[in-house]
N, C-alpha and C. Protein backbone atom coordinates (compact mmCIF):
# COMPACT_ATOMS: atom_id res chain seq x y z
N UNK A 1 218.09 150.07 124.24
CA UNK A 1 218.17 151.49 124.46
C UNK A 1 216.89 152.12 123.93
N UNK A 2 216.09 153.21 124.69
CA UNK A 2 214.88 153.82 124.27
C UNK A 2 215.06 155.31 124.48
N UNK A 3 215.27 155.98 123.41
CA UNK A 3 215.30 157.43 123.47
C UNK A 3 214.44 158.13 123.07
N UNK A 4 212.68 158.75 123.71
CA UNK A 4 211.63 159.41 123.30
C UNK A 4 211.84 160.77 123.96
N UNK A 5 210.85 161.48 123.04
CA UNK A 5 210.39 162.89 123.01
C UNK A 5 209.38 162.71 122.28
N UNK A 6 208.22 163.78 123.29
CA UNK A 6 206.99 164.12 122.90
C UNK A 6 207.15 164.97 121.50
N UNK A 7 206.26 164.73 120.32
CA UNK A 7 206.18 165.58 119.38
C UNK A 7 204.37 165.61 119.13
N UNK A 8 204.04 166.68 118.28
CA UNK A 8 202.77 166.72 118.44
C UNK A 8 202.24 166.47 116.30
N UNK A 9 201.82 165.80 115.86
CA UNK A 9 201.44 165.52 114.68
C UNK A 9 200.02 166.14 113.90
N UNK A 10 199.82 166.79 113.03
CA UNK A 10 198.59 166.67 112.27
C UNK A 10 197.67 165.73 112.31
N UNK A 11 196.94 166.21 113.40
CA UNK A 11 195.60 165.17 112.77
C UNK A 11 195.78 163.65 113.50
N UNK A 12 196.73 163.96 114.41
CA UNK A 12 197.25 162.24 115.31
C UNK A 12 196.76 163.05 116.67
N UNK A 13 196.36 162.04 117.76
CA UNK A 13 197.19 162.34 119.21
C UNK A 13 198.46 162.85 119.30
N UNK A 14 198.47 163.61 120.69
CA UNK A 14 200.03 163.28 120.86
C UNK A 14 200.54 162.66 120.75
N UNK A 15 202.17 162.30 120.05
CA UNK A 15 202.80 161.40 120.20
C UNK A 15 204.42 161.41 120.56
N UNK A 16 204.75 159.94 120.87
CA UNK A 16 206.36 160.39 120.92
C UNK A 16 206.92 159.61 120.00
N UNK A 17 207.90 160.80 119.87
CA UNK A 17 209.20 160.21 119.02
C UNK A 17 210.34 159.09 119.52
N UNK A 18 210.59 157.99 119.28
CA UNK A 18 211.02 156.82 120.68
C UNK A 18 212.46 156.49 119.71
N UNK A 19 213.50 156.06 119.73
CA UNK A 19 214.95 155.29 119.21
C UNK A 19 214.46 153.91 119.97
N UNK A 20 214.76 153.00 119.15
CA UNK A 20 214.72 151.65 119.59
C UNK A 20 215.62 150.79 119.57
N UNK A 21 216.33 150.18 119.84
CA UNK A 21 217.31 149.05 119.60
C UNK A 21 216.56 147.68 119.39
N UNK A 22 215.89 147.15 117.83
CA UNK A 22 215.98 145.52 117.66
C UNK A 22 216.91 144.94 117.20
N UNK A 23 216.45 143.84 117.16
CA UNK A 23 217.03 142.65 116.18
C UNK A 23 217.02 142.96 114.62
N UNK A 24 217.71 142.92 113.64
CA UNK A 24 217.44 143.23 112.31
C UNK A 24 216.80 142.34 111.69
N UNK A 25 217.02 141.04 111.82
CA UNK A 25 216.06 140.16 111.81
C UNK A 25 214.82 140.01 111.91
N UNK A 26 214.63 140.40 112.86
CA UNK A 26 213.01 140.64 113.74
C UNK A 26 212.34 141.65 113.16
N UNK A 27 213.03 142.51 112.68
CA UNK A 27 212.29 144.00 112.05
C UNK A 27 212.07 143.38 110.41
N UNK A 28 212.84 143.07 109.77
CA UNK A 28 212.46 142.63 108.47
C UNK A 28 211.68 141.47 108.13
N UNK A 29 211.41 140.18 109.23
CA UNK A 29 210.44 139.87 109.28
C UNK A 29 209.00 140.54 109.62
N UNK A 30 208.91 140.94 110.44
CA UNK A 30 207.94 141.87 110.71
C UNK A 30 207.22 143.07 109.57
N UNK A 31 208.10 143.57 109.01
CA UNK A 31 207.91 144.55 108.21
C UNK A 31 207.61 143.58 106.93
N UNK A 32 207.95 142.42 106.60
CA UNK A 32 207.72 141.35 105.52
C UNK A 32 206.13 141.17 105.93
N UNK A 33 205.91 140.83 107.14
CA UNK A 33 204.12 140.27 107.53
C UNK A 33 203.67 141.82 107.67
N UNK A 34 203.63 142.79 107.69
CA UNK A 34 202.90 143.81 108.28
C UNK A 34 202.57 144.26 106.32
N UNK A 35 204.13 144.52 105.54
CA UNK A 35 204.14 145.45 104.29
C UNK A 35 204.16 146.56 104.70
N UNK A 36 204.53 147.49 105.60
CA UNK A 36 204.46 148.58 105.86
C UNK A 36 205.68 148.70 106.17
N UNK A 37 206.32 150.11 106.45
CA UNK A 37 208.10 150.52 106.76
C UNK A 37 208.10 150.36 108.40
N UNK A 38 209.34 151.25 108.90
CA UNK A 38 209.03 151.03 110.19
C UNK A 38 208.61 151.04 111.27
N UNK A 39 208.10 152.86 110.84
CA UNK A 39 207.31 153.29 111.57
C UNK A 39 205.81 152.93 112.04
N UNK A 40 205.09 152.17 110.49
CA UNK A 40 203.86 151.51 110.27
C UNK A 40 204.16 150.41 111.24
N UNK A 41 205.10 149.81 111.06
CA UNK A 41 205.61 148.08 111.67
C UNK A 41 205.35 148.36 112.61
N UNK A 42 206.10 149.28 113.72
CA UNK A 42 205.94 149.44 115.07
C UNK A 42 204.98 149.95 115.53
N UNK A 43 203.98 150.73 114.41
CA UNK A 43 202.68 151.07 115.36
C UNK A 43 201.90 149.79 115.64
N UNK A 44 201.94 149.08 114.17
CA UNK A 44 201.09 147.98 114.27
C UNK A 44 201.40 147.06 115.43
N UNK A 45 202.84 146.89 115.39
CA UNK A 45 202.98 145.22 116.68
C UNK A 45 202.41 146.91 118.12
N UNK A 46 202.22 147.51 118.37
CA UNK A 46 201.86 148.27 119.53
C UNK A 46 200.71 148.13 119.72
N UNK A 47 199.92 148.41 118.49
CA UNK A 47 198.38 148.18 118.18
C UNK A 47 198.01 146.60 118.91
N UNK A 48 198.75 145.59 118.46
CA UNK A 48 198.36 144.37 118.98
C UNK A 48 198.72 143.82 120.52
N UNK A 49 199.97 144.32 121.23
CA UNK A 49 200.40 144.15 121.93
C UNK A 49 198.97 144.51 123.03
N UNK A 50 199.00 146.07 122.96
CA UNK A 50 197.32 146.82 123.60
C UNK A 50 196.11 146.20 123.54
N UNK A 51 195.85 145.11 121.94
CA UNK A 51 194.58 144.93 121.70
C UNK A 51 194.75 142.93 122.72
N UNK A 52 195.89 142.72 122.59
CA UNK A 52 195.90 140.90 122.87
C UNK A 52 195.56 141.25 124.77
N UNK A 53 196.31 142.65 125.44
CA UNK A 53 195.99 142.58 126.89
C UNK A 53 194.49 142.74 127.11
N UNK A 54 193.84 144.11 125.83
CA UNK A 54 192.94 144.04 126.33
C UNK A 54 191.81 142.97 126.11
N UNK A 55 191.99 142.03 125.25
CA UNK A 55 191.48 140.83 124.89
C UNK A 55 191.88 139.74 125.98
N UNK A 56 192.49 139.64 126.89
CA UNK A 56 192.87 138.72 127.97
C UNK A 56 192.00 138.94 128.99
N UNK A 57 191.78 140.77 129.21
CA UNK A 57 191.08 141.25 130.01
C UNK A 57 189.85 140.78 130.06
N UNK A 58 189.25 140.51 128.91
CA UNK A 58 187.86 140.39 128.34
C UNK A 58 187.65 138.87 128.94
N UNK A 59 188.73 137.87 128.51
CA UNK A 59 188.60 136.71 128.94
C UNK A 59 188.78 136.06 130.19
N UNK A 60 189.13 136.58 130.75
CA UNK A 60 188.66 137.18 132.24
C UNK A 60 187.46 136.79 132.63
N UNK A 61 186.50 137.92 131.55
CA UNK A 61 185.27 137.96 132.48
C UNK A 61 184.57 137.03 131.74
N UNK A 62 184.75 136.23 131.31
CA UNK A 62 184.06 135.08 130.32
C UNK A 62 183.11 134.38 131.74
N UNK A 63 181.72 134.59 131.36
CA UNK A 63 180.91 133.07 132.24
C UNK A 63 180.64 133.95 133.48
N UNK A 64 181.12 135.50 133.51
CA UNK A 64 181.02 136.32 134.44
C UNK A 64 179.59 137.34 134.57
N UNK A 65 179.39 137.54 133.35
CA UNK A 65 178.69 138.78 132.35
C UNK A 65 177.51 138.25 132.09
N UNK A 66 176.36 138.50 132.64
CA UNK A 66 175.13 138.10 132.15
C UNK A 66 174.22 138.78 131.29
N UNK A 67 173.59 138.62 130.30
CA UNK A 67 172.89 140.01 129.30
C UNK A 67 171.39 139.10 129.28
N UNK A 68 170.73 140.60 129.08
CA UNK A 68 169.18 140.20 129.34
C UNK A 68 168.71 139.73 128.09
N UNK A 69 169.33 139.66 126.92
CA UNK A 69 169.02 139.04 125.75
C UNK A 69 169.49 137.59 125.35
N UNK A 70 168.92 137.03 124.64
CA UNK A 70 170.03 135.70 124.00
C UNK A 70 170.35 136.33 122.96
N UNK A 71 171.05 134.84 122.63
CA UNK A 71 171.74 135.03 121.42
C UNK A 71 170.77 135.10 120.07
N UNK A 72 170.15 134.65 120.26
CA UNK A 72 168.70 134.64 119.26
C UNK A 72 168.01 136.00 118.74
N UNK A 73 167.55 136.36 120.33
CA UNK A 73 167.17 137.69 120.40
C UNK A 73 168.20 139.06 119.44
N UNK A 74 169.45 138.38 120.12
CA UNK A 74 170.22 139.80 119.56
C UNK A 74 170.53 139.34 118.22
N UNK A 75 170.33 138.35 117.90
CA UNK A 75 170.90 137.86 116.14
C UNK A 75 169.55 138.73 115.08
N UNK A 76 168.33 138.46 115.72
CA UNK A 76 167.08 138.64 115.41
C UNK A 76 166.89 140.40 115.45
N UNK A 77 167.93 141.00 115.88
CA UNK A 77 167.97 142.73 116.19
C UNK A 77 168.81 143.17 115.16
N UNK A 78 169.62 142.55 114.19
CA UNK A 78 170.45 143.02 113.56
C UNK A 78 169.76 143.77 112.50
């Protein structure tokens, strides 16, 4: 079950307010690896969920992407 409403926060994006139905299990592990409550917990697994697609995306274009520098060059720019 998912029950959201838009609310608007200090200093955040918009955001919504969501009801979730997990596992209790699943949340207290989670909240055990994260250390944060629940709200932290669930931003974080959201944070990763967003960052692993857009990291798939990326791998994708692996062997695709050509750059006018090497690796040398750009190590040598730092």
């Amino acid at each position: 079950m998912l029950v959201s409403r838009m609310v608007s926060c200090a200093g955040m994006a918009e955001a919504r307010k969501i009801t979730v139905e997990v596992p209790a299990d699943l949340l207290e592990k989670a909240q055990r690896a994260s250390g944060e409550g629940v709200t932290g917990t669930v931003r974080t697994g959201l944070q990763l969920v967003a960052a692993s697609h857009a990291y798939a995306r990326l791998r994708q274009l692996r062997g695709k992407v050509r750059f006018s520098k090497s690796v040398a060059q750009l190590k040598a720019d730092r």
